[in-house]
C-alpha atoms as a PDB file:
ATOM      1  CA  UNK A   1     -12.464  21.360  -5.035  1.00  0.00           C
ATOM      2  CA  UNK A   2     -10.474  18.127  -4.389  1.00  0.00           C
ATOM      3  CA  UNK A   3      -7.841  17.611  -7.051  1.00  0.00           C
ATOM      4  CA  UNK A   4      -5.705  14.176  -7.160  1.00  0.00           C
ATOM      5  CA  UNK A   5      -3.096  13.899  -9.829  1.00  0.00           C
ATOM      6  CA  UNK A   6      -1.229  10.183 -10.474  1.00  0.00           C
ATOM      7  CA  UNK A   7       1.605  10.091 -11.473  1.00  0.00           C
ATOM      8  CA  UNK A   8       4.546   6.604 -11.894  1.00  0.00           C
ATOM      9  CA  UNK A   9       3.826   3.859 -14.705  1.00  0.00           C
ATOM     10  CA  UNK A  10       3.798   3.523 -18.069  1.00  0.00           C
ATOM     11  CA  UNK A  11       5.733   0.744 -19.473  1.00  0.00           C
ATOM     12  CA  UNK A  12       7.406  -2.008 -17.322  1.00  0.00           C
ATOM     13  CA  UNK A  13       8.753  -5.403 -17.925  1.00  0.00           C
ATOM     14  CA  UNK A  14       7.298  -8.452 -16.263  1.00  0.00           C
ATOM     15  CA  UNK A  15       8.750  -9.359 -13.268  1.00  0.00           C
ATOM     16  CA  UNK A  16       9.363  -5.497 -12.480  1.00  0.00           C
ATOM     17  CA  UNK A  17       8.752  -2.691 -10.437  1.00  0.00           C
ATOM     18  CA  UNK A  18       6.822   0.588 -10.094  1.00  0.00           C
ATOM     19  CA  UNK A  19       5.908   2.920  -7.722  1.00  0.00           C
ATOM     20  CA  UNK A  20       2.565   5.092  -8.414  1.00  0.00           C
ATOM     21  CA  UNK A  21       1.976   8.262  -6.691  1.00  0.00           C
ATOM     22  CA  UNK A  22      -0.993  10.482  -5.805  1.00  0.00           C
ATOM     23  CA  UNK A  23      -0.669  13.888  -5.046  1.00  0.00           C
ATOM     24  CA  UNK A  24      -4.008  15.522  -3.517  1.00  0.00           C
ATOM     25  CA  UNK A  25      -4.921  19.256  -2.882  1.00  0.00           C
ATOM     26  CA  UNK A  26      -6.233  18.868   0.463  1.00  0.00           C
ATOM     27  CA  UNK A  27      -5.947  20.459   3.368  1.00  0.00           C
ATOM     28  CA  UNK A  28      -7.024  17.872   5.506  1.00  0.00           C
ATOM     29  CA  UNK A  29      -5.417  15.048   3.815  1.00  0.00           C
ATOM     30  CA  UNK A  30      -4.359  13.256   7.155  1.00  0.00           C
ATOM     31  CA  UNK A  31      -8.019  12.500   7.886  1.00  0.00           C
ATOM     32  CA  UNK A  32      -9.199  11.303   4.785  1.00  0.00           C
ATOM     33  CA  UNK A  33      -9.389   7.941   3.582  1.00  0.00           C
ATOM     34  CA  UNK A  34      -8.231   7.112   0.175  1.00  0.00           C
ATOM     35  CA  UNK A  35      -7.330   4.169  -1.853  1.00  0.00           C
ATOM     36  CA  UNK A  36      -6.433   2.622  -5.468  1.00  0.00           C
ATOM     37  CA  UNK A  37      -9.072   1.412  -8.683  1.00  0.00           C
ATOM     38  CA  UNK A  38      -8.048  -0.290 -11.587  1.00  0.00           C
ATOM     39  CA  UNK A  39      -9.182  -1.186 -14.915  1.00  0.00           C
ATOM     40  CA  UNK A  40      -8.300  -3.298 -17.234  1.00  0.00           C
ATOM     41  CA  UNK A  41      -8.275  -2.661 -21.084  1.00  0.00           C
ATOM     42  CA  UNK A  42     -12.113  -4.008 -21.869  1.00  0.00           C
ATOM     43  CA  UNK A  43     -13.129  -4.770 -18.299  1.00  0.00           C
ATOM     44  CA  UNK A  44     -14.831  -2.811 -15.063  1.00  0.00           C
ATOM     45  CA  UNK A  45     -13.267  -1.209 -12.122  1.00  0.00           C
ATOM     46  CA  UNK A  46     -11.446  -3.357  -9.951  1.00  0.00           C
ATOM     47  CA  UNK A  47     -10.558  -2.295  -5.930  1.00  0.00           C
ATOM     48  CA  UNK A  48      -7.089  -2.296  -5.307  1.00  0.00           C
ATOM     49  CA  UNK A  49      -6.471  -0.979  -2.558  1.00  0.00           C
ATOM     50  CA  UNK A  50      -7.764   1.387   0.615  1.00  0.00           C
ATOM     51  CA  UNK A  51      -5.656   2.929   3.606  1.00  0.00           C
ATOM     52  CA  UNK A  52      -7.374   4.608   6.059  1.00  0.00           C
ATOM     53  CA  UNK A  53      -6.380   8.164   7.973  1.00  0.00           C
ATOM     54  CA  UNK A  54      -5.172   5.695  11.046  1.00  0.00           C
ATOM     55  CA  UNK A  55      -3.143   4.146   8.758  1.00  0.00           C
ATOM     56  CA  UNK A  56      -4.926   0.637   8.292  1.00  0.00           C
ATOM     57  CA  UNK A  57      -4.744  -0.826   4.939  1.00  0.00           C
ATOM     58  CA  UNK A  58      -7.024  -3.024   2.693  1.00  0.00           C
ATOM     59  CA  UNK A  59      -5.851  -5.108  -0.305  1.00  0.00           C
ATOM     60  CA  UNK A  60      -8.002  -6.823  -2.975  1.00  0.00           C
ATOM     61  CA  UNK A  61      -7.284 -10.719  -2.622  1.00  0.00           C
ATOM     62  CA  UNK A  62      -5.315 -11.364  -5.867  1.00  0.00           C
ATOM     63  CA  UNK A  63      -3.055  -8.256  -4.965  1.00  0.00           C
ATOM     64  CA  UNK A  64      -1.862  -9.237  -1.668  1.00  0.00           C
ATOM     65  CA  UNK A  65       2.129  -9.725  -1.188  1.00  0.00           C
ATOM     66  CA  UNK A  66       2.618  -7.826  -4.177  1.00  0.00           C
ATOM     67  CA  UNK A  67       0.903  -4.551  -4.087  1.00  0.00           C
ATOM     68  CA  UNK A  68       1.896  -2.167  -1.236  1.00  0.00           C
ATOM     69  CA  UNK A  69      -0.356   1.245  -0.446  1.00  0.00           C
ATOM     70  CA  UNK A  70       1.356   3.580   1.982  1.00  0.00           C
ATOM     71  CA  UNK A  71       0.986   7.511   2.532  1.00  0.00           C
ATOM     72  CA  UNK A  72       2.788  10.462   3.578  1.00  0.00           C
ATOM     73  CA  UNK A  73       1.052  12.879   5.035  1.00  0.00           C
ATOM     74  CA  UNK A  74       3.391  15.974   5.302  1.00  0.00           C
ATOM     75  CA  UNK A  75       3.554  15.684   1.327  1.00  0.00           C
ATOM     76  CA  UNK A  76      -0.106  14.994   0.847  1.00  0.00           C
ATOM     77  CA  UNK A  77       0.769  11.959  -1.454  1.00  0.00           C
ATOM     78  CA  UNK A  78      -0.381   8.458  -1.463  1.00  0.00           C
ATOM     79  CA  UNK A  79       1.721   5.599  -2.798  1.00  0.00           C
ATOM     80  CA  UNK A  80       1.393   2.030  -4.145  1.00  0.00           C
ATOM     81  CA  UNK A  81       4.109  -0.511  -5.128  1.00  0.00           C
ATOM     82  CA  UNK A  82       3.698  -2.597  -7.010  1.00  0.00           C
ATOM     83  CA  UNK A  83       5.974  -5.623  -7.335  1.00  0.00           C
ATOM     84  CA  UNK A  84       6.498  -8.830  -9.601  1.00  0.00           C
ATOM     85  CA  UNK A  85       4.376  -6.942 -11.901  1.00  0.00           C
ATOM     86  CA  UNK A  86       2.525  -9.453 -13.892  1.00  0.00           C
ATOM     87  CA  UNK A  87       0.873  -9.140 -17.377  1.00  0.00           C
ATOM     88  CA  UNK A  88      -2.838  -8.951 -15.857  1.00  0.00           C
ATOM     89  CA  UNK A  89      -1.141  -5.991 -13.922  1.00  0.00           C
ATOM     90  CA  UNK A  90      -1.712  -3.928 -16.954  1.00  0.00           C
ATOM     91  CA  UNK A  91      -4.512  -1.448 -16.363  1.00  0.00           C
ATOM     92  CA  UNK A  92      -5.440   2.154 -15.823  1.00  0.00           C
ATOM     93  CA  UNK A  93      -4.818   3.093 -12.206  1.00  0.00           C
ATOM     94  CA  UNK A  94      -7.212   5.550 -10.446  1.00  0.00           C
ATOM     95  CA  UNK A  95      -6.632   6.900  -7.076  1.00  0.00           C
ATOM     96  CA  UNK A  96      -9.664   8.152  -4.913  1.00  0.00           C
ATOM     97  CA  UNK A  97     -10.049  10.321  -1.693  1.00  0.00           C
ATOM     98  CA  UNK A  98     -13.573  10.445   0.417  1.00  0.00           C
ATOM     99  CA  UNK A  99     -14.557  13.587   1.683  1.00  0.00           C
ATOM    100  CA  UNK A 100     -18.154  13.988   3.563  1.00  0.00           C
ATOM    101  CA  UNK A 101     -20.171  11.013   1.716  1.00  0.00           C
ATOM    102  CA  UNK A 102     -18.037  11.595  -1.421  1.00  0.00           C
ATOM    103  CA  UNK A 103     -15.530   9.909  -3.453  1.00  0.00           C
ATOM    104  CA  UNK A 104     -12.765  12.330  -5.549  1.00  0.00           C
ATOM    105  CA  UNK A 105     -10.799  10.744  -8.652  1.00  0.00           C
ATOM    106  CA  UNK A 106      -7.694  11.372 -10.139  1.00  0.00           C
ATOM    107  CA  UNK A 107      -7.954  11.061 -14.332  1.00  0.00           C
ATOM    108  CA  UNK A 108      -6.078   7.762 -13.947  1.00  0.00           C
ATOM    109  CA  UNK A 109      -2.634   6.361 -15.641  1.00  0.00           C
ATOM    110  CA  UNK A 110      -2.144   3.349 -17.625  1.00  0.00           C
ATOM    111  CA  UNK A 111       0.821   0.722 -16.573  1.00  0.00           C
ATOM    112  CA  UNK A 112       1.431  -1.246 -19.173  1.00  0.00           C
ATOM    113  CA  UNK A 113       3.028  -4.750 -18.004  1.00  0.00           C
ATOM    114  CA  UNK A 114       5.410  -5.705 -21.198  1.00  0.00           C
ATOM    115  CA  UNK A 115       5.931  -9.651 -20.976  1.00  0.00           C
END
């Protein structure tokens, strides 16, 4: 069983910085191609962001120049930056992995933009 764990967040000022991280139990992380989901307190899921095994990344259009995904593989951790974090920032992040037709979640972390 896939397990991804977020950590990074919580509360940040406007303007800010933070770094989330996701940590994944799998062997084969290198291959696999994961990514970022949001939501917003009383909305759906939003895409975030994707980065492939290759290394080629994918941004949702409001997110672009501020939001960075990256990925180590030797730590089998996924990152994203966020920068100039902005009030509609504020949501509970989800990282995902796919593995053979399927998508794995982690339980998700709320940043909290304070203005």
């Amino acid at each position: 069983q896939v397990q991804l764990v977020e950590s990074g967040g919580g509360l940040v000022q406007a303007g800010g910085s933070v770094r989330r991280a996701c940590g994944v139990s799998e062997r084969a992380f290198s291959i696999r191609d994961m990514g970022w989901y949001r939501q917003a307190p009383g909305k759906g899921h939003e895409f975030v962001a994707a980065i492939k095994s290759g290394g080629d990344t994918l941004y949702e259009d409001s997110v672009k120049g501020r939001f960075t995904i990256s990925r180590d593989n030797a730590k089998n951790t996924m990152y994203l930056q966020i920068d100039n974090l902005q009030a509609e920032d504020t949501a509970t992040y989800y990282c995902f992995l796919e593995r053979g037709g399927r998508d794995f979640w982690g339980k998700g972390t709320l940043v909290t933009v304070l203005s």
